[in-house]
Protein backbone atom coordinates (compact mmCIF):
# COMPACT_ATOMS: atom_id res chain seq x y z
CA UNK A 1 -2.76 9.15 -4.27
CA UNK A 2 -3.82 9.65 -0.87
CA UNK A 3 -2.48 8.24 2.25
CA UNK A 4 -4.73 5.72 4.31
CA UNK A 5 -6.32 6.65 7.63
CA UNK A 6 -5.28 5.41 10.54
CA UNK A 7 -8.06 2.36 10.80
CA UNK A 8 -7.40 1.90 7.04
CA UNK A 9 -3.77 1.51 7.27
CA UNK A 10 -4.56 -1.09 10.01
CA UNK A 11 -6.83 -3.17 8.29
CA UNK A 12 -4.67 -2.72 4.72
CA UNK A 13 -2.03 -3.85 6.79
CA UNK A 14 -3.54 -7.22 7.97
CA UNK A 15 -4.74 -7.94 4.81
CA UNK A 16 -1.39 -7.50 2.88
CA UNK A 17 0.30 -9.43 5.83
CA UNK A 18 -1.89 -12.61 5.82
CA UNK A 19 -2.05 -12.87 2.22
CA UNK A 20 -5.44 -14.44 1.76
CA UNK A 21 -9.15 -13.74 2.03
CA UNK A 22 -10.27 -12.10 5.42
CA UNK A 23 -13.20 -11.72 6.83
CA UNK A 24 -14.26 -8.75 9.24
CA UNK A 25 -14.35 -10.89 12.05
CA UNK A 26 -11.28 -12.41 11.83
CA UNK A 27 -9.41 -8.68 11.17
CA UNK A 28 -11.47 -7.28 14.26
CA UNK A 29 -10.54 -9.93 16.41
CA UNK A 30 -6.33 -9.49 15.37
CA UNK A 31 -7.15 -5.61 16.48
CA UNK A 32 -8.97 -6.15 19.67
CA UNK A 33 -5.61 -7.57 20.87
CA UNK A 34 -4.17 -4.30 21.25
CA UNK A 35 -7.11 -2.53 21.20
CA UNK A 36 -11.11 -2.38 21.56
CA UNK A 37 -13.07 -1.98 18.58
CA UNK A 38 -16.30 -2.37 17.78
CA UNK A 39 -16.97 -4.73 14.46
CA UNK A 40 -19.25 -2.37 13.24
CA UNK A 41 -16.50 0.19 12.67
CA UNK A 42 -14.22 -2.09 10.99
CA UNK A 43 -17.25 -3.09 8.34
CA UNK A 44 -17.80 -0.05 7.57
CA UNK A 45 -14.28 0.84 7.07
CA UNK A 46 -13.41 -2.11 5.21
CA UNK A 47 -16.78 -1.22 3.11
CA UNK A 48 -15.25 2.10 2.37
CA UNK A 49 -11.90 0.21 1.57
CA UNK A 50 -14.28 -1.29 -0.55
CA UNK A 51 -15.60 1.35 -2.60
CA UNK A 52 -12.30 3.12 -2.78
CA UNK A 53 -11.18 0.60 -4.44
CA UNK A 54 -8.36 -0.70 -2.17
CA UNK A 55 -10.53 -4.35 -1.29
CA UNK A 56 -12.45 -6.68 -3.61
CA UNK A 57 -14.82 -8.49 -1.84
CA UNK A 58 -16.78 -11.27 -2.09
CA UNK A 59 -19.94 -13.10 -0.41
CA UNK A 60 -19.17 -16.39 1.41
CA UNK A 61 -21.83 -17.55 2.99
CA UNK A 62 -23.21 -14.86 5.14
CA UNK A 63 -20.16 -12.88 5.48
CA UNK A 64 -18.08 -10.42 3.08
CA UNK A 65 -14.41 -12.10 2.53
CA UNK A 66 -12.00 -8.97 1.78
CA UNK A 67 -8.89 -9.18 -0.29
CA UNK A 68 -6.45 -6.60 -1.08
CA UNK A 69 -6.75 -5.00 -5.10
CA UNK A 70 -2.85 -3.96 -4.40
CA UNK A 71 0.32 -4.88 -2.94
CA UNK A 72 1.97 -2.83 -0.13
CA UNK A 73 4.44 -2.21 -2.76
CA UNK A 74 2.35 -0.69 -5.36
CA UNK A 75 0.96 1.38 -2.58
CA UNK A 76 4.05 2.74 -0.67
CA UNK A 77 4.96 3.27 -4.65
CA UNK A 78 1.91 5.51 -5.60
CA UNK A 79 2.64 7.38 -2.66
CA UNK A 80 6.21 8.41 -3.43
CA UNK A 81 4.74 8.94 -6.94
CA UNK A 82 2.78 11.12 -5.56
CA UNK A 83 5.20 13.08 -3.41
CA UNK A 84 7.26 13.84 -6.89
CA UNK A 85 4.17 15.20 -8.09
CA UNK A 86 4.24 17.41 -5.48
CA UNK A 87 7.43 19.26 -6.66
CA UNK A 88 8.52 21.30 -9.97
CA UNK A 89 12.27 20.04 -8.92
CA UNK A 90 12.15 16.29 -8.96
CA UNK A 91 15.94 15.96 -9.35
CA UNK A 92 16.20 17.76 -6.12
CA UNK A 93 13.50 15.96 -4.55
CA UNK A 94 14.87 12.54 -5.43
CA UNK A 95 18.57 13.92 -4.23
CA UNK A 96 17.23 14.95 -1.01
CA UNK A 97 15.41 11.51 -0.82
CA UNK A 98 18.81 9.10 -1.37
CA UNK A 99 20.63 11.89 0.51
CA UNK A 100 18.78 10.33 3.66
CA UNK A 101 18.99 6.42 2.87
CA UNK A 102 20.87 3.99 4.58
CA UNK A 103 23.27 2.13 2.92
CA UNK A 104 20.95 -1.28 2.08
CA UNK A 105 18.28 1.15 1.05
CA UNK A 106 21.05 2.76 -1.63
CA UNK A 107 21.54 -1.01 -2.53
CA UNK A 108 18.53 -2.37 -3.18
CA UNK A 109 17.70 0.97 -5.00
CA UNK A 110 20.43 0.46 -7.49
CA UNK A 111 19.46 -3.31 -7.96
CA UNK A 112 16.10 -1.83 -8.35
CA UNK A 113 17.47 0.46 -11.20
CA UNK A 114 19.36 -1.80 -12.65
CA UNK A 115 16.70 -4.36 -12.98
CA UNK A 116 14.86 -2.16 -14.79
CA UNK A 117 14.88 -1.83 -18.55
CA UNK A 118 15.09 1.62 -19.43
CA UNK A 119 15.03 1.75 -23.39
CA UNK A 120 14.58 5.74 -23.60
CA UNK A 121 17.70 5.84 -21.40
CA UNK A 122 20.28 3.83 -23.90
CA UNK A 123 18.56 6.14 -26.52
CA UNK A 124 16.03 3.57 -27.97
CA UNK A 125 12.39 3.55 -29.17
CA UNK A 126 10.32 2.25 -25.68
């Protein structure tokens, strides 16, 4: 999985934050409070979102209304997926990584675990 650009990330980030259908307008005007940008370059962006698959999108009226096609969470996961991939030594990889949490990260990753069934773990058929 590949990271998002920097304009991507911004509009991703909108759109997983307001939880509900945006229009380019509306996610221009939220940027041009902290910076100027034309609307053209957010539709095409969120087009691109588009095809990549990251927004469905549909007509209302005259305008496109963009929602996300994943949470934040599946995304920030696909991306540490894809960092493991990235080793041959994900034992290492994964020590390094808790090595370097704070203790409410180590928490909620052993909730996390624990939350989890894990059949092929206790021996079982999955």
């Amino acid at each position: 999985m590949r990271r998002l650009g920097d304009l991507e990330a911004e509009i991703m980030d909108r759109v997983w934050r307001w939880q509900k259908p945006s229009t380019v307008r509306q996610i221009v005007d939220d940027l041009n409070r902290t910076r100027p940008i034309a609307y053209t370059t957010v539709m095409t962006v969120a087009d691109i979102l588009h095809t990549k698959g990251w927004l469905r999108r549909e007509k209302v009226g005259r305008a496109w209304v963009y929602e996300a096609q994943q949470s934040r969470e599946e995304y920030t996961a696909g991306l540490m997926q894809a960092a493991l991939g990235g080793t041959d030594d994900r034992h290492g990889a994964l020590l390094r990584f808790v090595e370097h949490m704070s203790a409410d990260d180590v928490q909620a990753l052993d909730a996390a675990l624990r939350a989890v069934h894990r059949p092929e773990a206790d021996g079982g058929p999955r």
